[in-house]
N, C-alpha and C. Protein backbone atom coordinates (compact mmCIF):
# COMPACT_ATOMS: atom_id res chain seq x y z
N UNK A 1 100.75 -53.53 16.85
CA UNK A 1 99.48 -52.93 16.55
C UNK A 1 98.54 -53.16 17.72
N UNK A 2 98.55 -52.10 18.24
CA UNK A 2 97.12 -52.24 19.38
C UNK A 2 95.36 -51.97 18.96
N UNK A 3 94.71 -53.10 19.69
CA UNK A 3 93.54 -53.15 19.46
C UNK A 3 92.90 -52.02 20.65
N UNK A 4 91.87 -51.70 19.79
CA UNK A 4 91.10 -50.46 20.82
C UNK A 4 89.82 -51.63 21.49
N UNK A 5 89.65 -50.88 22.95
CA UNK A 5 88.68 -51.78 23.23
C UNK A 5 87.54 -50.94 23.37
N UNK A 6 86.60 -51.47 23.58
CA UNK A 6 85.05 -50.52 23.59
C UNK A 6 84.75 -50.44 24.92
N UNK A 7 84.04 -49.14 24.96
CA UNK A 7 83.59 -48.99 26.53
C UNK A 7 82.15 -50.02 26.91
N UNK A 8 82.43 -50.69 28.07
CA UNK A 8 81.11 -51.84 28.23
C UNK A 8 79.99 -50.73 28.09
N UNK A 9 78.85 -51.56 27.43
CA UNK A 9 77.45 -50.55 27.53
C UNK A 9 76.88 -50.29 28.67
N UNK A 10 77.19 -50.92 29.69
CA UNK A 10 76.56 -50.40 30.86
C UNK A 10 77.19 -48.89 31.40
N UNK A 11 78.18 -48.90 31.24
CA UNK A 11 79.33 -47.85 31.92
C UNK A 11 78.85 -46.84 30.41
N UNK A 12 78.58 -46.94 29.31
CA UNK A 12 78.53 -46.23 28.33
C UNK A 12 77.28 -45.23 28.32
N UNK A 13 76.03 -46.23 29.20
CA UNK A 13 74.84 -46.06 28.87
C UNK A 13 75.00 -44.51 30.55
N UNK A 14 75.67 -44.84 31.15
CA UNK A 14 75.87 -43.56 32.51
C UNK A 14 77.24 -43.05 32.05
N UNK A 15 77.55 -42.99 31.29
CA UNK A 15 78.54 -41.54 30.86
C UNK A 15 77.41 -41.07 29.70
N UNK A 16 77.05 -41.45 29.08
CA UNK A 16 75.64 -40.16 27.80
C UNK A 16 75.11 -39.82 28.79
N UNK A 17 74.25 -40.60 29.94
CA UNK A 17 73.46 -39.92 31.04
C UNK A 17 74.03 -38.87 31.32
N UNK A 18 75.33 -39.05 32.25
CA UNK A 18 75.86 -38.08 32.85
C UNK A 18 76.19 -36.92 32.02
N UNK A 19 76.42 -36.94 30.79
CA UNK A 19 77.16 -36.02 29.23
C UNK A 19 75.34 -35.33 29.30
N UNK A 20 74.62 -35.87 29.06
CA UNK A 20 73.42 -35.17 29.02
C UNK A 20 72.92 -34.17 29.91
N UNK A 21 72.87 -34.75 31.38
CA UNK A 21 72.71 -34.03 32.24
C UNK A 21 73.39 -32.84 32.47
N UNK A 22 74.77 -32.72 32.30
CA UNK A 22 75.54 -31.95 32.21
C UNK A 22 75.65 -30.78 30.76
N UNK A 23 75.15 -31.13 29.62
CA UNK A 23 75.17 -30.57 28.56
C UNK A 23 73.25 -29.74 29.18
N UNK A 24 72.37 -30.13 30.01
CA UNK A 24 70.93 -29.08 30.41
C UNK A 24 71.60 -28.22 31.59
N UNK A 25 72.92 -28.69 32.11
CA UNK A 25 73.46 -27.61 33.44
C UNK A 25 73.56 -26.56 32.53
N UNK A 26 74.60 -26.86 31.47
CA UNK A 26 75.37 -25.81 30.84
C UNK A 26 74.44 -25.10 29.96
N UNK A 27 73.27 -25.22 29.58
CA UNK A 27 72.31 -24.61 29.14
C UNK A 27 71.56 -23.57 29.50
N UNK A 28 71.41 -23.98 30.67
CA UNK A 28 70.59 -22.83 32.05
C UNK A 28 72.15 -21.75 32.11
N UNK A 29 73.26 -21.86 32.41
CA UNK A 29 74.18 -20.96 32.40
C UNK A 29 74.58 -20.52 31.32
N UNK A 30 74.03 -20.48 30.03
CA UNK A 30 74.10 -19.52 28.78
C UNK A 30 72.82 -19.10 28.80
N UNK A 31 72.04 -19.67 29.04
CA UNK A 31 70.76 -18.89 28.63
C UNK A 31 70.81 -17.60 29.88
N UNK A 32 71.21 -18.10 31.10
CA UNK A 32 71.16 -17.07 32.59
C UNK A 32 72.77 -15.91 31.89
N UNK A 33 73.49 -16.63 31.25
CA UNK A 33 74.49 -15.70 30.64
C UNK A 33 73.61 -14.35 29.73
N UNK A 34 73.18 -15.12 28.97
CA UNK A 34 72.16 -14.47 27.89
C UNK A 34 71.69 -13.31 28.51
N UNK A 35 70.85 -13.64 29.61
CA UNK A 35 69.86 -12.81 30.09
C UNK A 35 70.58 -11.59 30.20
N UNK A 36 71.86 -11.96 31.11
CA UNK A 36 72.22 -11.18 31.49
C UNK A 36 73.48 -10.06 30.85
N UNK A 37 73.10 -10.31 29.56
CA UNK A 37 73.77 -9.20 28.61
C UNK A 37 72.26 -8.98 28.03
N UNK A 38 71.43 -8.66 28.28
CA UNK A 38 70.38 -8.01 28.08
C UNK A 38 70.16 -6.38 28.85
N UNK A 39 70.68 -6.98 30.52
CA UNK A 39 70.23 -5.53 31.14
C UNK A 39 71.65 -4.79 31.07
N UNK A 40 71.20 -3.51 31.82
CA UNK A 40 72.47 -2.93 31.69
C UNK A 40 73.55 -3.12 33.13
N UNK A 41 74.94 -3.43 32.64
CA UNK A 41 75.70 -3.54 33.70
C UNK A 41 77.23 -3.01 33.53
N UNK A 42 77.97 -2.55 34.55
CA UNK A 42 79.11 -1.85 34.38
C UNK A 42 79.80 -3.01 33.67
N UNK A 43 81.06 -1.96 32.90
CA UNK A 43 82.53 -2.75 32.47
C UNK A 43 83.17 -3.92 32.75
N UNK A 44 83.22 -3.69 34.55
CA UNK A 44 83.80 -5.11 35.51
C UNK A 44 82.63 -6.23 35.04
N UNK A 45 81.32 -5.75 35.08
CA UNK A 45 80.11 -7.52 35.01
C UNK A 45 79.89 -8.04 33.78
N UNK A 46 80.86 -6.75 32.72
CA UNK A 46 80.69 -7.26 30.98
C UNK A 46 82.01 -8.10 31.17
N UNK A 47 82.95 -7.61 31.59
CA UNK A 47 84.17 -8.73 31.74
C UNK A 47 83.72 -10.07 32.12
N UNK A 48 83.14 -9.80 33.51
CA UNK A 48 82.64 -11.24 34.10
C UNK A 48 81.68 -12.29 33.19
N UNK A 49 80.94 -11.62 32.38
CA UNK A 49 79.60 -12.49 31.61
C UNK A 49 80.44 -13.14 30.36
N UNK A 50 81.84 -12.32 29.93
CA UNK A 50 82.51 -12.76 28.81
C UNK A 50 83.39 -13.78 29.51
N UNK A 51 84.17 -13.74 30.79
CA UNK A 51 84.98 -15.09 31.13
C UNK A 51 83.80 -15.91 31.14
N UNK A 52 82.47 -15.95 31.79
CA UNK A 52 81.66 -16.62 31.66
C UNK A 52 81.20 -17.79 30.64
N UNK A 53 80.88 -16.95 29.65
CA UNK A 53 80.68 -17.35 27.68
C UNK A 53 81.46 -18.53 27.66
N UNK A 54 82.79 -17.66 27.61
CA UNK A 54 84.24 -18.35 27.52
C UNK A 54 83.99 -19.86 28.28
N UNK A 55 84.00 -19.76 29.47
CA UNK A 55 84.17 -21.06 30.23
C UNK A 55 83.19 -21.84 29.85
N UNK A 56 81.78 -21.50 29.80
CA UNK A 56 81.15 -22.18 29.22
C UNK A 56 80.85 -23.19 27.96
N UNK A 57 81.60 -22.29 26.65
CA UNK A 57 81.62 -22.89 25.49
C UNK A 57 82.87 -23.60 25.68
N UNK A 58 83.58 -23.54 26.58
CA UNK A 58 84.79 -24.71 26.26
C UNK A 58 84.35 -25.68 27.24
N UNK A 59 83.25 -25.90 28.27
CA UNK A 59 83.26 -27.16 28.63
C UNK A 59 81.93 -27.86 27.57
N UNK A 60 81.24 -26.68 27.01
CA UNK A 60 80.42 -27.69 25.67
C UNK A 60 81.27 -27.90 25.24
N UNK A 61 82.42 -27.66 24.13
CA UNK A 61 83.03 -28.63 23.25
C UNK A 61 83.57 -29.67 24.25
N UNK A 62 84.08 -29.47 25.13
CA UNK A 62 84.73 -30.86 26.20
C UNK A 62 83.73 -32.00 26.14
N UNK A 63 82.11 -31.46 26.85
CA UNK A 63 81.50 -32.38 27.03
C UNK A 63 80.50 -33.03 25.15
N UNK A 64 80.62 -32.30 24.33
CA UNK A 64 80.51 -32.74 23.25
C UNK A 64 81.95 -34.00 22.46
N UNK A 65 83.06 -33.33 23.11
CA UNK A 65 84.14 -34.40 22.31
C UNK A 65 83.84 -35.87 23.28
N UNK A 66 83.21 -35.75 24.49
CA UNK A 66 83.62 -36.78 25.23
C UNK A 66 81.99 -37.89 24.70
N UNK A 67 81.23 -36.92 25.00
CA UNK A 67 79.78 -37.79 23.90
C UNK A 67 80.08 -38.11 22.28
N UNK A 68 81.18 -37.71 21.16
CA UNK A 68 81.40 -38.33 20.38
C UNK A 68 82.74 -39.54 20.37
N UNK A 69 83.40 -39.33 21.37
CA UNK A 69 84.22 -40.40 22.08
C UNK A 69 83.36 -41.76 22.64
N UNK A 70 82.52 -41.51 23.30
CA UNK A 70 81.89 -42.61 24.02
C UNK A 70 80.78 -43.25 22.48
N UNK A 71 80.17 -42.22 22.04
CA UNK A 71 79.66 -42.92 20.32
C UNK A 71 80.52 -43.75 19.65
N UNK A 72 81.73 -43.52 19.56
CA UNK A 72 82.81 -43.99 18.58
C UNK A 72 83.63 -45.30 19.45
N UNK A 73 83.38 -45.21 20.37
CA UNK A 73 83.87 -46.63 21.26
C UNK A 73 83.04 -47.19 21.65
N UNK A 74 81.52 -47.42 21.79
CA UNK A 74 80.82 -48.08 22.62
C UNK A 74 79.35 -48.75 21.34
């Protein structure tokens, strides 16, 4: 049976930093996503704004699993 160990709070207290900082990057690039299914743009830049979306919402859940990881160990 292995014991889990906790992440030290110092190292805990600069990964939320860093999870934070990074969760207001990814904010400005949905909202600048946003905008930009507002105006009008060809086929090819609706493709581009949707890989966009895409990449975006999967590094929020990344950087959301890794801020309830560091909650649950530290």
């Amino acid at each position: 049976m292995s014991t889990v160990q906790t992440i030290p709070q110092e190292q805990a207290t600069e990964i939320r930093r860093l999870a934070h900082d990074l969760s207001n990057a990814l904010e400005i690039i949905v909202q600048a996503n946003y905008l930009l299914g507002t105006v009008s743009i060809d086929e090819a830049g609706k493709q581009w704004t949707q890989l966009l979306d895409q990449g975006v919402r999967q590094a929020a859940d990344i950087n959301r699993d890794l801020r309830d990881y560091i909650r649950a160990n530290s």
